[in-house]
Protein backbone atom coordinates (compact mmCIF):
# COMPACT_ATOMS: atom_id res chain seq x y z
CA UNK A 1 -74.88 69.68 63.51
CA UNK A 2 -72.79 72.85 64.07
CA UNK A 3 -69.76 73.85 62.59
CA UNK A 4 -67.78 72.59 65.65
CA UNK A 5 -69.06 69.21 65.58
CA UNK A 6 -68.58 68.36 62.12
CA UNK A 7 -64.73 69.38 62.30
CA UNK A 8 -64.53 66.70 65.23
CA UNK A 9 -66.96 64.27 63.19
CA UNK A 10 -64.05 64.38 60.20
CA UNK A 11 -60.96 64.54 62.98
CA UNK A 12 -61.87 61.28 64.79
CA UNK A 13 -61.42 59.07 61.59
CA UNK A 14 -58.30 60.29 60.86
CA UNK A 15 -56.72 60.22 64.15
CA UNK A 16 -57.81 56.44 64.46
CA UNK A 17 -56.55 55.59 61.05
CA UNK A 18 -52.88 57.87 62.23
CA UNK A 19 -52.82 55.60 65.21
CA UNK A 20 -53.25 52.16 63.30
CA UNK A 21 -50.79 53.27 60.89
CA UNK A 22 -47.92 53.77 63.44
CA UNK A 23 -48.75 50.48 65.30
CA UNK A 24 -48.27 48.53 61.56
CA UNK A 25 -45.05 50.10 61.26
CA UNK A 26 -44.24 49.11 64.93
CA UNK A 27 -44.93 45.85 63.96
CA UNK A 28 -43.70 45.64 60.92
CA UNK A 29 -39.84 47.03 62.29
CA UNK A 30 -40.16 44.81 65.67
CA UNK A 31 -40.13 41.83 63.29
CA UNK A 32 -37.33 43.28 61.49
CA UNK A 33 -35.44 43.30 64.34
CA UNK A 34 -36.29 40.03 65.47
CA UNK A 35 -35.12 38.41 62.76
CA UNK A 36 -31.52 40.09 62.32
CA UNK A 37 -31.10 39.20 66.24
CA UNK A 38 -31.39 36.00 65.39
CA UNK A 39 -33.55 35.55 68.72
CA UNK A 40 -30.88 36.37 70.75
CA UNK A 41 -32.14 37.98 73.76
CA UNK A 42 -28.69 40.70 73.75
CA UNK A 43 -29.15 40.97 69.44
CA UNK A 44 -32.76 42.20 70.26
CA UNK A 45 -31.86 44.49 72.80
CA UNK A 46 -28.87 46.25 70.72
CA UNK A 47 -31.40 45.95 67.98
CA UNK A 48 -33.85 47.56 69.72
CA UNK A 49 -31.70 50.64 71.48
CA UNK A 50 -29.91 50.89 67.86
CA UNK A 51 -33.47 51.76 66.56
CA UNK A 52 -34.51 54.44 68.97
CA UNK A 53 -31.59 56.44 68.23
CA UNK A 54 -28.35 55.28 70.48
CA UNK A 55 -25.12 55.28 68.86
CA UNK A 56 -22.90 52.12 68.68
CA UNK A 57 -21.08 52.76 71.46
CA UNK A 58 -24.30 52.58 73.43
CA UNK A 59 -25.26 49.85 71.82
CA UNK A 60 -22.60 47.53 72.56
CA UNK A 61 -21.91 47.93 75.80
CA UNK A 62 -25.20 46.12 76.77
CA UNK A 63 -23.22 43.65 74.73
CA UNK A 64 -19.87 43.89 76.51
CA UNK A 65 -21.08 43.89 79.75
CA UNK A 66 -23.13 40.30 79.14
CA UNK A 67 -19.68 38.85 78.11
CA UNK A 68 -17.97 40.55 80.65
CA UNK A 69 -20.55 38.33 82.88
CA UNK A 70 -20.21 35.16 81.18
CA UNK A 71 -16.46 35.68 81.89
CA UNK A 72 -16.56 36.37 85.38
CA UNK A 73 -19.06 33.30 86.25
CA UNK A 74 -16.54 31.24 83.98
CA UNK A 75 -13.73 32.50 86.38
CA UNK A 76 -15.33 31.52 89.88
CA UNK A 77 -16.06 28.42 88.79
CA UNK A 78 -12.89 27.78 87.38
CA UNK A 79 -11.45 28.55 91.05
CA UNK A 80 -13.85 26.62 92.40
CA UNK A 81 -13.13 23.44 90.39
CA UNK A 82 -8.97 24.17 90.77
CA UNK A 83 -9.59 24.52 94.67
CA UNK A 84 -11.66 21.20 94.93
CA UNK A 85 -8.73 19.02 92.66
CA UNK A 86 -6.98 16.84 94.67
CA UNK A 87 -3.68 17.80 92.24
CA UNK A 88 -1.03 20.03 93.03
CA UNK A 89 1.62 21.80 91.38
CA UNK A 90 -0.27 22.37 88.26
CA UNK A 91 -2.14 24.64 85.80
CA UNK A 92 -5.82 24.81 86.95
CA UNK A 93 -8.03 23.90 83.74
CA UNK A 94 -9.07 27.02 81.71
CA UNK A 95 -11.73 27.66 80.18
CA UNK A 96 -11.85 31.45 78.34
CA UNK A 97 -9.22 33.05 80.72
CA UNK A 98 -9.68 36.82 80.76
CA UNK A 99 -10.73 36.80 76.90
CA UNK A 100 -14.21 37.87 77.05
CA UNK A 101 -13.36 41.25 79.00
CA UNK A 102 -12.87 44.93 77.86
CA UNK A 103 -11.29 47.82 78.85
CA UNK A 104 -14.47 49.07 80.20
CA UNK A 105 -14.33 46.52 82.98
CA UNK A 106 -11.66 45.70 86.21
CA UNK A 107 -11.40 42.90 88.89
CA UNK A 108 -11.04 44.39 92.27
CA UNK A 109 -9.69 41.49 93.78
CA UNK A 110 -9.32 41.23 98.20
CA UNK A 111 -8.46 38.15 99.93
CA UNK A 112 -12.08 36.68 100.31
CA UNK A 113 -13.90 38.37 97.64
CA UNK A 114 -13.68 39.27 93.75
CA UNK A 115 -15.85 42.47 92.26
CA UNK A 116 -16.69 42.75 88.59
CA UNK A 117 -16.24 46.54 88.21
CA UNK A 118 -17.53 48.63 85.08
CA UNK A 119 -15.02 51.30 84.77
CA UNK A 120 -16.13 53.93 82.44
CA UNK A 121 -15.89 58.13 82.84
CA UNK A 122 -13.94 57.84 85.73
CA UNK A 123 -16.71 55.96 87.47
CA UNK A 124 -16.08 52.69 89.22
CA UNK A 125 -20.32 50.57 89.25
CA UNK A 126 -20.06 47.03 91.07
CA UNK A 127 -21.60 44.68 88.60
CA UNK A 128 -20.90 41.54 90.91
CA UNK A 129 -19.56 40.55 94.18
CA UNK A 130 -18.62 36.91 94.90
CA UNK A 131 -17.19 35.43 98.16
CA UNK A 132 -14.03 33.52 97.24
CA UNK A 133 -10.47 32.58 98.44
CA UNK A 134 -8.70 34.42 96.46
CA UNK A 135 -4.79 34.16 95.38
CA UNK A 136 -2.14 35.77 97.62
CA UNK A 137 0.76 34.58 95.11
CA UNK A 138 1.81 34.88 91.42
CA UNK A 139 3.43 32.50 89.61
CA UNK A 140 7.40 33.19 87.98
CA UNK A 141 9.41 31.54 85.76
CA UNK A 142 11.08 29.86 88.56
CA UNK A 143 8.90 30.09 91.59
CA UNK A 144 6.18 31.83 93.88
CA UNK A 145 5.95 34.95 95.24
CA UNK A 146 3.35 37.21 97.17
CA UNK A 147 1.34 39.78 96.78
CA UNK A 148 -0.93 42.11 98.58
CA UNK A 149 -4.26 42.56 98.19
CA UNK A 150 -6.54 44.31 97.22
CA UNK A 151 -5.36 44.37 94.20
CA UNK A 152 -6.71 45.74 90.76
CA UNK A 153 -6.97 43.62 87.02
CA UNK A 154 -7.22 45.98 84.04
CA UNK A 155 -7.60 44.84 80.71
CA UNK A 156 -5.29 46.81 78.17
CA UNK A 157 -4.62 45.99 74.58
CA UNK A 158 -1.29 44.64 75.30
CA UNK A 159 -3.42 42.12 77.74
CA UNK A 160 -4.50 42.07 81.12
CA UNK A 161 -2.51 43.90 84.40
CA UNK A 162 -2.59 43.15 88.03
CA UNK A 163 -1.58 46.01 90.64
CA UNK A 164 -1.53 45.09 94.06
CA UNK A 165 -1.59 47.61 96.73
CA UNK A 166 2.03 47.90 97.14
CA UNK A 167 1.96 48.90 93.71
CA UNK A 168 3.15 45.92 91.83
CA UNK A 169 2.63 44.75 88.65
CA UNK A 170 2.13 41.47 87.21
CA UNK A 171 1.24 40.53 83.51
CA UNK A 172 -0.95 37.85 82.25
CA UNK A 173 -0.08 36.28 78.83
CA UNK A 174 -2.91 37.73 75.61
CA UNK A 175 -4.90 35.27 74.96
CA UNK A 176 -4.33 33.11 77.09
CA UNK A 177 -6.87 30.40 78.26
CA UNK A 178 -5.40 29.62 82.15
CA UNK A 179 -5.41 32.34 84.67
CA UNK A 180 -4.75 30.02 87.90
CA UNK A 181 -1.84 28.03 89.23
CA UNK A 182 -1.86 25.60 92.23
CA UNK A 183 1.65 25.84 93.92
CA UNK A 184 3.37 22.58 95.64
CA UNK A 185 1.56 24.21 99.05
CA UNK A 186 -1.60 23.49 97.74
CA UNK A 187 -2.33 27.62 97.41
CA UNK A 188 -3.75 28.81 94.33
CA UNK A 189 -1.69 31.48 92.80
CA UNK A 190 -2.34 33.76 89.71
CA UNK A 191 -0.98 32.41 86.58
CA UNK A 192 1.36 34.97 85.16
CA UNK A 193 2.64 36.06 82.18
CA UNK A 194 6.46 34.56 82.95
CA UNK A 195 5.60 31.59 83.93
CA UNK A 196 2.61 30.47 81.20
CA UNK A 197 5.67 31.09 78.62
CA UNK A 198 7.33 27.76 79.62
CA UNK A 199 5.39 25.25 78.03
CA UNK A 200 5.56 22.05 80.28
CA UNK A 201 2.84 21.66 82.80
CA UNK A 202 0.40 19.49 84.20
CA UNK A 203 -3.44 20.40 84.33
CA UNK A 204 -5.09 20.40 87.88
């Protein structure tokens, strides 16, 4: 055997035996992760992207952007159910409100749609796109008035903003768990921040 095919005689062992190594420790830290998820399918994935070297930031917004979701189906269906009630004048039944959103995401709200926008760098990415009725009113202390779409929600730490196009704004209450309002008309208005400080309604 020549000099040449002994070296590659000893290098073949130890390659296989570098290669079995690294797939134990694979192993070993996939479990790892596994476990401090918890088995939830967004734990494992922040796990998993907090392993290979992304920061926190990075991390979480796989996070905030499945919440951000969750809130947004949440808030169709809401409308959905308010729009079917037979009631009137009332507070449509809430769920989470605008709770699970962060200031990395907007509503761009037009009359017969509603986007879920991720806002982040100056960039505006469409997340989801429903067809819906959407309000053309906004509740006040003492009645309703309009407003013109399309029209933007931003979620601030003071809690969440609506500008409409004429440049409008209307605050929603922190916190708060009811975002829609049917009017006496039998319209479904946005529940402000004026009006959800009275404390007397009834529930749609």
């Amino acid at each position: 055997m020549n000099k040449k095919a002994q070296q590659h005689a000893l290098e073949t062992p130890a390659k296989i035996f570098l290669i079995g190594l690294v797939l134990v420790l694979l192993i070993v830290v996939g479990l790892d992760l596994l476990k401090k998820a918890s088995g939830s399918p967004i734990g494992i994935f922040d796990s998993w992207l907090e392993a290979l070297g992304f920061g926190k930031e990075e991390k979480d917004l796989t996070t905030l952007n499945e919440q951000a979701q969750e809130n947004f189906n949440l808030l169709v269906q809401e409308h959905n159910t308010c729009s079917a009630s037979q009631n009137k004048d009332c507070k449509c039944q809430g769920g989470i409100g605008f709770n699970s959103f962060s200031n990395i995401h907007a509503l761009q709200v037009n009359d017969n749609e509603i986007r879920l926008l991720i806002v982040k760098d100056g960039n505006e990415l469409t997340k989801d796109l429903r067809a819906l009725n959407m309000p053309k009113c906004y509740t006040t202390r003492t009645s309703f008035n309009t407003i013109k779409n399309p029209s933007m929600i931003t979620f601030t730490e003071d809690g969440p903003v609506l500008e409409d196009s004429n440049g409008k704004d209307l605050e929603f209450r922190k916190g708060s768990f009811f975002v829609f309002y049917k009017n006496p008309s039998n319209e479904i208005c946005w529940f402000t921040k004026d009006k959800s400080l009275l404390t007397q309604f009834n529930t749609c």
